[in-house]
C-alpha atoms as a PDB file:
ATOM      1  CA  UNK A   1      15.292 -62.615  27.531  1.00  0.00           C
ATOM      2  CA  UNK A   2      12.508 -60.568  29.737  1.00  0.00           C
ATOM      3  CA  UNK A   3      11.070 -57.897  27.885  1.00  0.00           C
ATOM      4  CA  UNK A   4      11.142 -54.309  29.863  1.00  0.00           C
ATOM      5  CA  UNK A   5       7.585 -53.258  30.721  1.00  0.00           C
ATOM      6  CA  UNK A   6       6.487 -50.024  30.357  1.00  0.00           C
ATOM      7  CA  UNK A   7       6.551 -47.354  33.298  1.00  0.00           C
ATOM      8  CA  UNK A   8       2.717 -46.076  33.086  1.00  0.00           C
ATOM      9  CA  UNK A   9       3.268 -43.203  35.707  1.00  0.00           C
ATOM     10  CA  UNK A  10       6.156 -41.994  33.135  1.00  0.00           C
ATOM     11  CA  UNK A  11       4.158 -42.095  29.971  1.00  0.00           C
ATOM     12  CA  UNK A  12       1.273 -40.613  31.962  1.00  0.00           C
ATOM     13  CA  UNK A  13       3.593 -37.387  33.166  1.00  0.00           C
ATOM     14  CA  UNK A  14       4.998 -37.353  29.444  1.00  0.00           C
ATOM     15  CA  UNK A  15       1.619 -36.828  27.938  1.00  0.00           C
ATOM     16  CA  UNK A  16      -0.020 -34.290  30.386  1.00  0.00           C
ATOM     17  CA  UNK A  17       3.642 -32.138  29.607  1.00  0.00           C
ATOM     18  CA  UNK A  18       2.944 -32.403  25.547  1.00  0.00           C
ATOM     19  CA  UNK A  19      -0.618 -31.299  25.841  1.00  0.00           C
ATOM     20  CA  UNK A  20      -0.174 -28.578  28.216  1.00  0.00           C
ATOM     21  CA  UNK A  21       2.849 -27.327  26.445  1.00  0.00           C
ATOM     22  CA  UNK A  22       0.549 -28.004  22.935  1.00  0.00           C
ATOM     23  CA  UNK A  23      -2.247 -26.556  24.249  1.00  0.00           C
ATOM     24  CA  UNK A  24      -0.861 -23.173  24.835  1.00  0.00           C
ATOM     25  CA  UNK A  25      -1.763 -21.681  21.046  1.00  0.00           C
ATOM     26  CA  UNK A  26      -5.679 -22.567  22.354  1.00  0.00           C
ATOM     27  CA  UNK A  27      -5.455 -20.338  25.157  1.00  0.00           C
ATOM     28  CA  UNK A  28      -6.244 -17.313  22.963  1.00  0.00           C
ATOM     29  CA  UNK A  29      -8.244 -19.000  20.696  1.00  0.00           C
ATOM     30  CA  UNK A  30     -10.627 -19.551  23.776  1.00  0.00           C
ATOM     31  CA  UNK A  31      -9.987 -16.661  25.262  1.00  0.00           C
ATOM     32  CA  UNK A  32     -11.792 -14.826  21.992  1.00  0.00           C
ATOM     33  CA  UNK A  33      -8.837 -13.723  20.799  1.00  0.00           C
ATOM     34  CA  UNK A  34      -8.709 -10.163  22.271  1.00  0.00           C
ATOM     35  CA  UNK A  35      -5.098  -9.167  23.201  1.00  0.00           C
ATOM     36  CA  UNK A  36      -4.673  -6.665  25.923  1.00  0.00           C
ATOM     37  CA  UNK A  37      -3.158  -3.381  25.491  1.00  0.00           C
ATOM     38  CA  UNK A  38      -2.762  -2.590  29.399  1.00  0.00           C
ATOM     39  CA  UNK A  39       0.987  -2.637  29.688  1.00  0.00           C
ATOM     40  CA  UNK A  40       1.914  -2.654  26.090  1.00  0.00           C
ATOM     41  CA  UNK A  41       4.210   1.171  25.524  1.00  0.00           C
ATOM     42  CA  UNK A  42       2.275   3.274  23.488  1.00  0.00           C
ATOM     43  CA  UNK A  43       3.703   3.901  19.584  1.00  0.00           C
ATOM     44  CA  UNK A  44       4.991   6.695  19.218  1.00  0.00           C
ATOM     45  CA  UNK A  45       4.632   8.876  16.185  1.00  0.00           C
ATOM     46  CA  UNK A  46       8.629   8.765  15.721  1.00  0.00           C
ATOM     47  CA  UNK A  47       9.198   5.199  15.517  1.00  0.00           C
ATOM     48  CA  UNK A  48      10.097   4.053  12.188  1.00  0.00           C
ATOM     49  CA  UNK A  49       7.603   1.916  11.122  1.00  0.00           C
ATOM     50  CA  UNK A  50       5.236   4.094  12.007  1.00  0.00           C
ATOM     51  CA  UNK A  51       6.517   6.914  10.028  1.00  0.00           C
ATOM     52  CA  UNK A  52       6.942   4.603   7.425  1.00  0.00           C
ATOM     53  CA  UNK A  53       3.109   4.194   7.355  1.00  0.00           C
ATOM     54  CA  UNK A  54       1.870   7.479   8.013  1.00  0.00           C
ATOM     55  CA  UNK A  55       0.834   6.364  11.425  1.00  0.00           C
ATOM     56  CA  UNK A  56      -1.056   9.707  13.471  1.00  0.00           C
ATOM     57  CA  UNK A  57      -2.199   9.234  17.199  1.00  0.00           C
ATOM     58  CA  UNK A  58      -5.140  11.513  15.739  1.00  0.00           C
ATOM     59  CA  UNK A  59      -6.837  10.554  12.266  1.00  0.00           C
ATOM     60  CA  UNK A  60      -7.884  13.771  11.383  1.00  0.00           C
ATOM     61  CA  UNK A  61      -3.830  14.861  11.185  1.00  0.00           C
ATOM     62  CA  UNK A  62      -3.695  12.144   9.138  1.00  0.00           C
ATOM     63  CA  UNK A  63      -3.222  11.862   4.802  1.00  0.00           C
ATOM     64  CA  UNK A  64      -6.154   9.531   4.996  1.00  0.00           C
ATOM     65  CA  UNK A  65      -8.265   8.848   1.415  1.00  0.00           C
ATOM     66  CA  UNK A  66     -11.041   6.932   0.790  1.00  0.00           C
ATOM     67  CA  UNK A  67     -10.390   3.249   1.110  1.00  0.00           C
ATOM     68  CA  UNK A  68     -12.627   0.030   0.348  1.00  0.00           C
ATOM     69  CA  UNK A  69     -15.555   2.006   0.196  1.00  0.00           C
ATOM     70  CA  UNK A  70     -15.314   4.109   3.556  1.00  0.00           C
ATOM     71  CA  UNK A  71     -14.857   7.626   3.211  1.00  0.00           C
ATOM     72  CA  UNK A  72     -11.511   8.870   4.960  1.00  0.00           C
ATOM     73  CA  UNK A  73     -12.994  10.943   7.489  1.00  0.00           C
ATOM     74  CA  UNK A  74     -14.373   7.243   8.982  1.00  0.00           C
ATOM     75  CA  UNK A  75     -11.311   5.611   9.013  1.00  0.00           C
ATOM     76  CA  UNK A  76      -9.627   5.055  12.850  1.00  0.00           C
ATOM     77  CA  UNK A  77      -7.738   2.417  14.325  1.00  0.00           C
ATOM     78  CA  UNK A  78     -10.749   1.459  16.533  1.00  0.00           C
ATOM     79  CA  UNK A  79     -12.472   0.433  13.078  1.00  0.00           C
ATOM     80  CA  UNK A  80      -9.695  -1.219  11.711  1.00  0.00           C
ATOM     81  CA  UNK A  81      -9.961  -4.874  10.681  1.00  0.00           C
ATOM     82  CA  UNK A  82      -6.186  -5.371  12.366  1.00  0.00           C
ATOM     83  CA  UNK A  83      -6.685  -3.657  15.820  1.00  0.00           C
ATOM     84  CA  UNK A  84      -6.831  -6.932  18.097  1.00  0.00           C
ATOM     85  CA  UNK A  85      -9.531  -5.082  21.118  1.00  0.00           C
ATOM     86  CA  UNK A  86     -12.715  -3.595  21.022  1.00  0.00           C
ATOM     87  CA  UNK A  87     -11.989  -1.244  23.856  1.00  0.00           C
ATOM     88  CA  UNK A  88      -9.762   1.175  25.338  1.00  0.00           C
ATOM     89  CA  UNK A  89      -8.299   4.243  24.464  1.00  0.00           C
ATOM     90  CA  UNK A  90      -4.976   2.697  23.333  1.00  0.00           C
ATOM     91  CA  UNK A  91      -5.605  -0.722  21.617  1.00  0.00           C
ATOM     92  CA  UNK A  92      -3.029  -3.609  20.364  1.00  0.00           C
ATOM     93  CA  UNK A  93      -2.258  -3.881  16.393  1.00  0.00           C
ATOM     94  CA  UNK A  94      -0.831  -6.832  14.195  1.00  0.00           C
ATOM     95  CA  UNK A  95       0.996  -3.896  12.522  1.00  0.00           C
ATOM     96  CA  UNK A  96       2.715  -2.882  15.531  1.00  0.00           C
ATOM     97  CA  UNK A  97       3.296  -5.791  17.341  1.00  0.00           C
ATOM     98  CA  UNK A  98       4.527  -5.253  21.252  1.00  0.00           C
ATOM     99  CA  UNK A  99       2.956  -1.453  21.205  1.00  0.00           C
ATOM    100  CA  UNK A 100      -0.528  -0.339  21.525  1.00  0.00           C
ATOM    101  CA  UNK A 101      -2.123   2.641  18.827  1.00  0.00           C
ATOM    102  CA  UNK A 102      -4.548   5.324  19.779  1.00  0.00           C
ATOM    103  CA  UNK A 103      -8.173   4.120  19.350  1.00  0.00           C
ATOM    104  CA  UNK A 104      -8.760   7.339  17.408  1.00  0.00           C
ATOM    105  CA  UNK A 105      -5.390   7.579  15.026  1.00  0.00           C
ATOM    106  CA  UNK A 106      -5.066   5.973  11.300  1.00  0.00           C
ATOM    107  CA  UNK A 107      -1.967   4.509   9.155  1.00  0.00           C
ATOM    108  CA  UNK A 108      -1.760   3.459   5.605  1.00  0.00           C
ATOM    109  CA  UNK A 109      -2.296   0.009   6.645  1.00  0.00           C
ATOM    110  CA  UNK A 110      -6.322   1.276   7.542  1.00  0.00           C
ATOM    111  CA  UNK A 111      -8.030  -2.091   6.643  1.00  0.00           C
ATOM    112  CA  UNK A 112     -12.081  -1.825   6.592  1.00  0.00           C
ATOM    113  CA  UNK A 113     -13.689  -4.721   8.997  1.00  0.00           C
ATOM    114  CA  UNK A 114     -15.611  -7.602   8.016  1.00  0.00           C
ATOM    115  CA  UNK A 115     -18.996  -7.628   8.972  1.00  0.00           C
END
């Protein structure tokens, strides 16, 4: 009985397809992480979940308190610990996922930044 050798081309292509398509999580690693608002719709003040958490498109409209040691008139998206950007005027959140907050608004979710 011959034994079947092994196609190397095929095991090659195989490999480079399961670390490209494994290697995709990496990208934003790499990339520092930033996500990019451009594109992303604005929140709007009338969509549930932001109701739901107080959310304002300006801070100082908001019900903000004092919160892990910062007083509330310092609390804004833009120094939020789950805004994913350091810039723009409209920035990606983890709470809002697929819409991009106001740099300068607040919701209950306000979480103070390591560092």
């Amino acid at each position: 009985m011959q034994k079947k050798i092994a196609n190397p081309q095929r095991r090659r292509a195989l490999f480079t397809i399961v670390a490209g398509v494994a290697s995709i999580p990496f990208v934003k690693i790499m990339s520092g992480g930033q996500a990019q608002a451009a594109g992303l719709p604005h929140l709007s003040e009338d969509d549930l979940t932001a109701k739901v958490l107080k959310y304002h498109h300006d801070a100082s409209a908001a019900p903000r308190v004092d919160k892990y040691g910062v007083a509330a008139k310092d609390q804004f998206c833009h120094n939020c610990a789950l805004v994913q950007s350091d810039s723009g005027d409209w920035r990606p959140c983890q709470i809002f996922p697929g819409k991009a907050v106001n740099a300068n608004g607040w919701c209950t979710s306000w979480t103070k930044q390591q560092g």
